[in-house]
Protein backbone atom coordinates (compact mmCIF):
# COMPACT_ATOMS: atom_id res chain seq x y z
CA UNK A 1 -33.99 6.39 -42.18
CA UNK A 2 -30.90 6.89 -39.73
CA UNK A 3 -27.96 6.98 -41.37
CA UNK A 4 -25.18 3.77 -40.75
CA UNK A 5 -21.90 3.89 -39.60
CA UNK A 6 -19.89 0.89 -39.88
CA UNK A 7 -16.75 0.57 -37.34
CA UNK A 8 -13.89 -2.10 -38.06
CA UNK A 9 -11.42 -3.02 -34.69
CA UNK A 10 -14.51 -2.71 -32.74
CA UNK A 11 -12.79 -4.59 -29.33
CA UNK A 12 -9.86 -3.02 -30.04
CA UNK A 13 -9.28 1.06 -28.57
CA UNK A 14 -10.07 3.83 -31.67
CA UNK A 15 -12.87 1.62 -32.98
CA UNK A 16 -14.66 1.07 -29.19
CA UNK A 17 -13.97 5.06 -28.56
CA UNK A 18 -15.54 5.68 -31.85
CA UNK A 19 -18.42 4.29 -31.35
CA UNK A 20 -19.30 5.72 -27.92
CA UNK A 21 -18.32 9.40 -29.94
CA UNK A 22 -20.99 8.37 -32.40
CA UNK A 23 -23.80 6.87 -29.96
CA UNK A 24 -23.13 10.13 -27.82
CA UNK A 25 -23.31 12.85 -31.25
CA UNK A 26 -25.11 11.72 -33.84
CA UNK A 27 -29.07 9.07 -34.10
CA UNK A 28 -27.15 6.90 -36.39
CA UNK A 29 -26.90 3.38 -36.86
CA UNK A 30 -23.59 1.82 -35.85
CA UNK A 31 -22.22 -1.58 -36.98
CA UNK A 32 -18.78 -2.56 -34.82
CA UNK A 33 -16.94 -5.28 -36.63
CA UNK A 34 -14.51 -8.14 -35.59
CA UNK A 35 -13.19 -11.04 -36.97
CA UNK A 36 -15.31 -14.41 -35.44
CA UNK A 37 -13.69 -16.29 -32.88
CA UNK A 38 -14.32 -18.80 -30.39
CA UNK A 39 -13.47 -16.66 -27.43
CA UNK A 40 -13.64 -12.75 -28.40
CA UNK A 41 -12.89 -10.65 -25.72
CA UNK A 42 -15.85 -7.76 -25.42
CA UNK A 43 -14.64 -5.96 -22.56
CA UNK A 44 -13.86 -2.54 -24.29
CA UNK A 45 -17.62 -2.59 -25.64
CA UNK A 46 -19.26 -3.06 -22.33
CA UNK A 47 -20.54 0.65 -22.43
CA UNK A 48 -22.84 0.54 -25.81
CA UNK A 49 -22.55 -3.51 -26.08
CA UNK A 50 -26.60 -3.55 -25.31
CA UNK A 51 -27.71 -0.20 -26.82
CA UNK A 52 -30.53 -0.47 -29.25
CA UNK A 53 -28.17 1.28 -32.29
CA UNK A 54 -25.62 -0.54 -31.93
CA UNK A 55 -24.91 -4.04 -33.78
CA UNK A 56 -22.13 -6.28 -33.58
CA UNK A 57 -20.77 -7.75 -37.04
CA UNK A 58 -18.36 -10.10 -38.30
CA UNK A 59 -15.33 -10.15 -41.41
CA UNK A 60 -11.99 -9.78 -41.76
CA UNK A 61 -9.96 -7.60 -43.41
CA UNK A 62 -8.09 -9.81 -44.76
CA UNK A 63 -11.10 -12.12 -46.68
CA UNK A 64 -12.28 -9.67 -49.07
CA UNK A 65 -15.33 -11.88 -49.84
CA UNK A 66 -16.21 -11.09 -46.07
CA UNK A 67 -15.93 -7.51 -46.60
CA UNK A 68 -17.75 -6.86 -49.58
CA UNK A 69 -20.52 -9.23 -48.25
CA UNK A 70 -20.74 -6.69 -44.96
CA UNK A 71 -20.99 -3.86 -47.52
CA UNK A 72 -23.71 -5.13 -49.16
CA UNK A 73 -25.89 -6.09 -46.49
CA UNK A 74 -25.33 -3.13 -44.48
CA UNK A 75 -24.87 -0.28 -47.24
CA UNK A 76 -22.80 2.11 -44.73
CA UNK A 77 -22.67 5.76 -45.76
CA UNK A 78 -19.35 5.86 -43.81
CA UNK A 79 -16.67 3.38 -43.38
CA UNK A 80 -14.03 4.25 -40.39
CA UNK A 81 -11.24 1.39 -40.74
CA UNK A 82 -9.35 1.17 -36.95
CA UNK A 83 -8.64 -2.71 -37.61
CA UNK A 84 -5.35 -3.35 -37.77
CA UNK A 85 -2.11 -5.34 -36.36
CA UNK A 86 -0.75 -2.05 -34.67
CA UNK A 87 1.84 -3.39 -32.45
CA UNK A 88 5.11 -1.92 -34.17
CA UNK A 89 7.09 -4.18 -32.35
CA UNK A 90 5.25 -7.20 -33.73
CA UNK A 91 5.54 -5.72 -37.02
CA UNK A 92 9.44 -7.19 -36.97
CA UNK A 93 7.70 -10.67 -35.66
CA UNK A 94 5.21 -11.28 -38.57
CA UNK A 95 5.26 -8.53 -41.39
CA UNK A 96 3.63 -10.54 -43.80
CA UNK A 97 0.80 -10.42 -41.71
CA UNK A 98 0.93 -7.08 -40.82
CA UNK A 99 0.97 -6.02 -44.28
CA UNK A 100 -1.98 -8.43 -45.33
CA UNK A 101 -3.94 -6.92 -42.76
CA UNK A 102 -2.75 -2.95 -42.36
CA UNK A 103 -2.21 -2.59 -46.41
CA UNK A 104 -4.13 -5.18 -47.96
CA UNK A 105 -6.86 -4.82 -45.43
CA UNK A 106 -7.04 -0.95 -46.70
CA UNK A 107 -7.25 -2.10 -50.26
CA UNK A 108 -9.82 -4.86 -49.52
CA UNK A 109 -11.91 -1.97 -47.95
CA UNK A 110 -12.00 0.54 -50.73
CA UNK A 111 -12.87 -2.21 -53.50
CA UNK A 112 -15.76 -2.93 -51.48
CA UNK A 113 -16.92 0.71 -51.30
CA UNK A 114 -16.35 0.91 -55.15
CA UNK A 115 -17.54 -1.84 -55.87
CA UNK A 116 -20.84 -1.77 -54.10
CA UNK A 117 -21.13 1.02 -52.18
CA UNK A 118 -19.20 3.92 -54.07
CA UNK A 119 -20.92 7.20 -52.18
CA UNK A 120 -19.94 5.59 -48.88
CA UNK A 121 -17.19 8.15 -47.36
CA UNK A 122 -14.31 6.21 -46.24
CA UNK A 123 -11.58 7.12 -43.12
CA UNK A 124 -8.19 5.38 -43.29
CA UNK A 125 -6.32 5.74 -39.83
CA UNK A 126 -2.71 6.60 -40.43
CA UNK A 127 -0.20 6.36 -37.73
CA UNK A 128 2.72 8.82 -37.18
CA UNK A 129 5.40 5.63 -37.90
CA UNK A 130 4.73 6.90 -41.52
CA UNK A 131 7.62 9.37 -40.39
CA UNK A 132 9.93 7.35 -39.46
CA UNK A 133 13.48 8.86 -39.95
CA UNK A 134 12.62 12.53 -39.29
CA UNK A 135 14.17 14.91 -41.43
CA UNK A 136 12.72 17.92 -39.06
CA UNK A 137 10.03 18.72 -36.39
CA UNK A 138 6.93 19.31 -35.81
CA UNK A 139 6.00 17.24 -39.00
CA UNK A 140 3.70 18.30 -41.18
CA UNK A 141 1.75 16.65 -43.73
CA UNK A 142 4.27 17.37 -46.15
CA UNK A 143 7.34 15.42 -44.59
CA UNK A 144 8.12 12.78 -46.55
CA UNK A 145 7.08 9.22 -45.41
CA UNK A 146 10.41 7.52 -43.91
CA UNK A 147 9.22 4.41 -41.73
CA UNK A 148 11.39 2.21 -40.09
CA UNK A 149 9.26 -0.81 -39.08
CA UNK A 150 7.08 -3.15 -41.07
CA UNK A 151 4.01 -1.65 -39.74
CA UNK A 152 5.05 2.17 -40.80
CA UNK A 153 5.12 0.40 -44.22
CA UNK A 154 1.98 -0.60 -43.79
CA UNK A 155 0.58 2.47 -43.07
CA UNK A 156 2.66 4.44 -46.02
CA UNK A 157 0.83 2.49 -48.34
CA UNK A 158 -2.55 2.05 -46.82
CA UNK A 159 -2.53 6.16 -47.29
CA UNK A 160 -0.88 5.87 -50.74
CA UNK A 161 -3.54 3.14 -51.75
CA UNK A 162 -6.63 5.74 -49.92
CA UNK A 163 -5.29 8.56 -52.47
CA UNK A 164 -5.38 6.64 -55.42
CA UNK A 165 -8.81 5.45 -55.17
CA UNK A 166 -9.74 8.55 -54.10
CA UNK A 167 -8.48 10.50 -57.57
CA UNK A 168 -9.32 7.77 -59.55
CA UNK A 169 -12.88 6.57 -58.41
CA UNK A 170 -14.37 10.15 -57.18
CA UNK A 171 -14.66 8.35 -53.78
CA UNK A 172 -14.62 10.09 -50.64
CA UNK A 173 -12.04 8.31 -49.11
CA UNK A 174 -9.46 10.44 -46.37
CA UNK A 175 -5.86 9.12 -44.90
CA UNK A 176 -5.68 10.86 -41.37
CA UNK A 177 -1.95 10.14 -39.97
CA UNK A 178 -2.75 10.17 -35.78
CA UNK A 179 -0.05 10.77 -33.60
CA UNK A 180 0.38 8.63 -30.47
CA UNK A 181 -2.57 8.24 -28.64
CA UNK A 182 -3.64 6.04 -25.76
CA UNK A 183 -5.65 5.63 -22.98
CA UNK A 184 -7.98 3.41 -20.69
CA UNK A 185 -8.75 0.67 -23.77
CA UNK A 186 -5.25 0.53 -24.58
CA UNK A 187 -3.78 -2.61 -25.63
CA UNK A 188 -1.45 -3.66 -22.73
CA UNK A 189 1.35 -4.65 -24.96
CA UNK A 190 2.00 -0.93 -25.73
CA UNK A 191 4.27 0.67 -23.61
CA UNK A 192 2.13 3.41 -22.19
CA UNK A 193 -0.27 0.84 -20.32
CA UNK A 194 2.48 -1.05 -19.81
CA UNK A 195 3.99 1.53 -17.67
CA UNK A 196 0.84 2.07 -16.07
CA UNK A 197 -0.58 -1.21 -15.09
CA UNK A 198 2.99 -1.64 -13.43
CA UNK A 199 2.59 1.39 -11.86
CA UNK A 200 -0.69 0.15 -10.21
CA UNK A 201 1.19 -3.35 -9.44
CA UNK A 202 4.04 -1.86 -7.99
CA UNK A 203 1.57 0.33 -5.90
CA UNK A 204 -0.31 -2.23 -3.90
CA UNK A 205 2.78 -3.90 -3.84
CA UNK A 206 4.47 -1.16 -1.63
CA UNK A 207 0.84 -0.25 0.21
CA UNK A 208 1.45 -4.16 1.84
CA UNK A 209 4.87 -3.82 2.26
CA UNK A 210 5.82 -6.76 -0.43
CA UNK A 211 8.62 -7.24 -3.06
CA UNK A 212 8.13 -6.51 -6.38
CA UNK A 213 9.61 -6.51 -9.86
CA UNK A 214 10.86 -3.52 -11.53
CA UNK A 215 9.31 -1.83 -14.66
CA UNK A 216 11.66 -3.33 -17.53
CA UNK A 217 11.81 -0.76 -20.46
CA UNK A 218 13.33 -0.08 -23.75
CA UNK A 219 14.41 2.76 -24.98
CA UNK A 220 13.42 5.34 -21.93
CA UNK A 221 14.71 8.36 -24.35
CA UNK A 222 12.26 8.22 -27.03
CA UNK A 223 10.41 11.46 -27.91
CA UNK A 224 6.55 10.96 -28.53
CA UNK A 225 3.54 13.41 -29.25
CA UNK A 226 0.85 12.05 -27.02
CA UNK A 227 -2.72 12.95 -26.91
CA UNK A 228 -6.19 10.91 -25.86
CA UNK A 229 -7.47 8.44 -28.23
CA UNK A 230 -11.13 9.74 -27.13
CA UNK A 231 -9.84 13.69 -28.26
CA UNK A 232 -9.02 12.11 -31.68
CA UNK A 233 -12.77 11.01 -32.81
CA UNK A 234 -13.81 14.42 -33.01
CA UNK A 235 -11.44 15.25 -35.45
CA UNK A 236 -11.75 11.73 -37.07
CA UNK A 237 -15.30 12.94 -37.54
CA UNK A 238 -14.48 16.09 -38.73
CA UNK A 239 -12.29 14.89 -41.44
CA UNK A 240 -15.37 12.49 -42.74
CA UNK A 241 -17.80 15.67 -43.04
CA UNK A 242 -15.25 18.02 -44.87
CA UNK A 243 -17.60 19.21 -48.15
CA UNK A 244 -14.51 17.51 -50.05
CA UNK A 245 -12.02 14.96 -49.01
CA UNK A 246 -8.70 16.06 -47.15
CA UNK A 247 -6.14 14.63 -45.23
CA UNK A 248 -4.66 16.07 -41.54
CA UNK A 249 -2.56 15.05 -39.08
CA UNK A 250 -3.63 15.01 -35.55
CA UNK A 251 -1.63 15.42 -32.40
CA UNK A 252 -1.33 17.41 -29.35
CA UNK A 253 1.72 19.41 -30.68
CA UNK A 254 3.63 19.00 -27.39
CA UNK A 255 6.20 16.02 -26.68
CA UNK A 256 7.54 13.50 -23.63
CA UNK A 257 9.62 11.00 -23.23
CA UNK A 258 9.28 7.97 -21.82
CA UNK A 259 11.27 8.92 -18.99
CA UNK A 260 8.34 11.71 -18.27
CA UNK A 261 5.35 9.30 -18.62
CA UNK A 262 7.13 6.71 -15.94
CA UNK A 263 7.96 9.91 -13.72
CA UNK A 264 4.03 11.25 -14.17
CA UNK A 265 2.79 8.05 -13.79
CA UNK A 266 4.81 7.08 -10.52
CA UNK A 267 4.00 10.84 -9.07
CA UNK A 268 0.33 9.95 -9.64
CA UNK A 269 0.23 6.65 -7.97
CA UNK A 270 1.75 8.49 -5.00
CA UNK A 271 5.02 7.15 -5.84
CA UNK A 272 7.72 10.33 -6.33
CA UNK A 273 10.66 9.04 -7.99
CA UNK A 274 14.22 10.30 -9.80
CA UNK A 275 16.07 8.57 -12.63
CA UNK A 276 19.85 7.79 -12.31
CA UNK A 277 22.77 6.98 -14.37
CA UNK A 278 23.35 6.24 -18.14
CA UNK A 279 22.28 3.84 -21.05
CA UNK A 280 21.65 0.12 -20.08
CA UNK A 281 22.37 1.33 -16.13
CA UNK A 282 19.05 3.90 -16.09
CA UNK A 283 17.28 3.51 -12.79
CA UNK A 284 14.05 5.13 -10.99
CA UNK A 285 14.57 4.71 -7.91
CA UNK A 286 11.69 6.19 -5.15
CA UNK A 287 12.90 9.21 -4.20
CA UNK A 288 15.41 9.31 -1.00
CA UNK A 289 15.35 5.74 -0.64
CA UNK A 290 17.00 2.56 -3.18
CA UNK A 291 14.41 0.99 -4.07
CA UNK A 292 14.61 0.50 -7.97
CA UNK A 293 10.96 0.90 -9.81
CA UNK A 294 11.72 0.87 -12.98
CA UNK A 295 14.61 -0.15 -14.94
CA UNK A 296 16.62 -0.14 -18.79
CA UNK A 297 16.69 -3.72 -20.27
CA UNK A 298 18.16 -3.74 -23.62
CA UNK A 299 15.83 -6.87 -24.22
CA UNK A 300 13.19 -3.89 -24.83
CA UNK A 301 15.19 -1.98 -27.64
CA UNK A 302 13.50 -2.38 -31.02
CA UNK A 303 15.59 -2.55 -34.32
CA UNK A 304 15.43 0.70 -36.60
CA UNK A 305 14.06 2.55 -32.80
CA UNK A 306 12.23 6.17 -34.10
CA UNK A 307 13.83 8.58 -32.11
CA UNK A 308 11.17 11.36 -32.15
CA UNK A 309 7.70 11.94 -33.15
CA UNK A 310 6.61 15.43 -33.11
CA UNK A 311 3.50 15.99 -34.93
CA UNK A 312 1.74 19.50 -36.12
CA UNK A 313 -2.02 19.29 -36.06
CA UNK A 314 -2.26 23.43 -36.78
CA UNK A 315 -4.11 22.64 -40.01
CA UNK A 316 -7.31 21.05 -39.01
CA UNK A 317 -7.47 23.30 -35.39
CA UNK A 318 -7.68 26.45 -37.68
CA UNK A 319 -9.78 24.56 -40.65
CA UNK A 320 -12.08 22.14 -39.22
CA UNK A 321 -12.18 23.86 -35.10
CA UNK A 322 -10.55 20.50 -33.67
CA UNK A 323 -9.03 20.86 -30.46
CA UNK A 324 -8.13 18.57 -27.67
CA UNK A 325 -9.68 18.28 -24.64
CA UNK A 326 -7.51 16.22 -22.48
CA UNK A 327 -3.18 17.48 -21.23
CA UNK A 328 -1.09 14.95 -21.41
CA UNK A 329 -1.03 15.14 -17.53
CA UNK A 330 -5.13 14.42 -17.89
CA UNK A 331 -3.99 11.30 -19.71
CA UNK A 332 -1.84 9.47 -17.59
CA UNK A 333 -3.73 10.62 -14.91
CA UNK A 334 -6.94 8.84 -16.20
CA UNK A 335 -4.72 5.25 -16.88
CA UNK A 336 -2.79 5.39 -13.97
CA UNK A 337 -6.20 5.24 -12.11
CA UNK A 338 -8.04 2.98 -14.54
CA UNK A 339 -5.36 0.42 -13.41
CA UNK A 340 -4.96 1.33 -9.72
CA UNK A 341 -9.01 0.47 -9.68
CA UNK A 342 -8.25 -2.35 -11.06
CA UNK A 343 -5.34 -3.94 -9.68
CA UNK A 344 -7.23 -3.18 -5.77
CA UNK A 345 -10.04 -5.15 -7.40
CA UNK A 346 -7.86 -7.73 -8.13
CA UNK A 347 -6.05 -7.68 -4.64
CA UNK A 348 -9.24 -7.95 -2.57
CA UNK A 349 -11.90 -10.10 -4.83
CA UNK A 350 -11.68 -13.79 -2.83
């Protein structure tokens, strides 16, 4: 009997990546939940949507009565939790809701597994907003948590509430904290596909010789440790088949700033570009010429902004063998032209 894998934040981008890992590795079973709605949007699972392992499933995490009927019906020998609200700037909109679903959610989760399912092997994804405040880089997984947004609250304790169960209830339950990580599923409220979808846009734009709008950013500064979400289900793997439960951090032990991504992603498109002047009057402009691509609007600035995120992932490359397979050049490479295919698409279908 193939062992089953259920998946939460299946439509979301860990989850979908996470299940194409698994269908690729492993002959196991794997359930892909979402919450039921009238109009879900399916478009990250269109590459294992129709395979014959693969099921589609429905709860929430936060009805507990839908989880632990889930559990029960499908008996999963591992549990890998990706739902969540993981917009931090939404976290300021709505953090009782964020909270319900990031913390709560977690705790929902693991009284299902002890509850009905207690040698199921749980993973908890962590996010490196658990930081916050910085008190030195790289960070390790001994820097003390610090958030500065709702959601890095909710994270804090989703790990906090993974370790108690785990020392209290013998389960196999792990807290891995993930460093930014994006790519071509990525939500296009985050700032990365943000930046590249108006890449793309700005792009055909300029190949017809029309106006366009400039890139409107936040806080072009910010220091961030980016890898590939797809290079991070290996090691979320790993972490679930350790002979005993442990928690790392995973990252690609480099950083960018924002400014670097929007100067990558231009120089990709075909686009070369500098940056100019200071604060609120930041420009990229293409280069030799005044046209502005991409500008500083303080209507972008979040409160309590997380200057740096610098993560160090040494521990599971020299324990487990994880390493990443993507650069960060590899990465925005990959979205810029995810989105220039699709923004042509959209400029020549009738």
């Amino acid at each position: 009997m193939p062992k089953r894998v259920l998946v939460t934040g299946v439509t979301g981008q860990d989850g979908p990546n996470m299940v194409d890992y698994l269908l690729r590795e492993t002959d196991y079973l794997i359930y892909g939940m979402t919450r039921r709605s009238s109009n879900i949007n399916l478009s990250n699972c269109s590459s294992f949507i129709d395979d014959e392992r693969f099921q589609l499933v429905y709860a929430d995490l936060t009805d507990g009565g839908s989880l632990d009927r889930l559990v029960q019906e499908i008996q999963p020998d591992y549990f890998i939790n990706f739902a969540a609200n993981s917009f931090v700037g939404c976290s300021w909109d709505m953090p009782e809701h964020v909270l319900d679903t990031n913390a709560l959610g977690t705790l929902r989760c693991l009284e299902s597994i002890r509850r009905f399912q207690p040698k199921c092997r749980f993973y908890s994804a962590g996010s490196s907003e658990e930081m916050g405040d910085v008190d030195y880089s790289p960070q390790d997984k001994a820097h003390p948590p610090k958030p500065r947004s709702p959601y890095g609250v909710s994270k804090v304790a989703s790990r906090f509430i993974t370790k108690v169960y785990r020392e209290s209830y013998d389960i196999f339950a792990v807290h891995g904290i993930l460093f930014n990580h994006e790519g071509i599923r990525r939500g296009e409220e985050f700032v990365t596909r943000k930046i590249t979808k108006s890449v793309a846009r700005i792009k055909c734009a300029l190949d017809r010789d029309e106006s366009f709008q400039p890139l409107q950013l936040g806080n072009v500064d910010s220091i961030r440790d980016w890898s590939d979400s797809e290079d991070f289900m290996a090691g979320v793997w790993l972490m679930l088949n350790q002979e005993t439960p442990k928690e790392y951090i995973l990252s690609s032990n480099e950083t960018h700033t924002v400014k670097e991504f929007v100067s990558l992603a231009f120089q990709e498109a075909g686009i070369p570009g500098l940056w100019s002047g200071e604060g609120l009057d930041e420009k990229f402009r293409i280069y030799e010429e005044n046209k502005i691509l991409a500008e500083v609007n303080e209507e972008f600035y979040r409160p309590g902004e997380v200057d740096i995120l610098h993560g160090d992932s040494t521990p599971i490359r020299e324990e487990l063998g994880w390493s990443p397979q993507f650069s960060f050049q590899d990465l925005v490479k990959r979205m810029v032209d995810n989105d220039l295919e699709i923004a042509k698409k959209r400029t020549f279908s009738p």
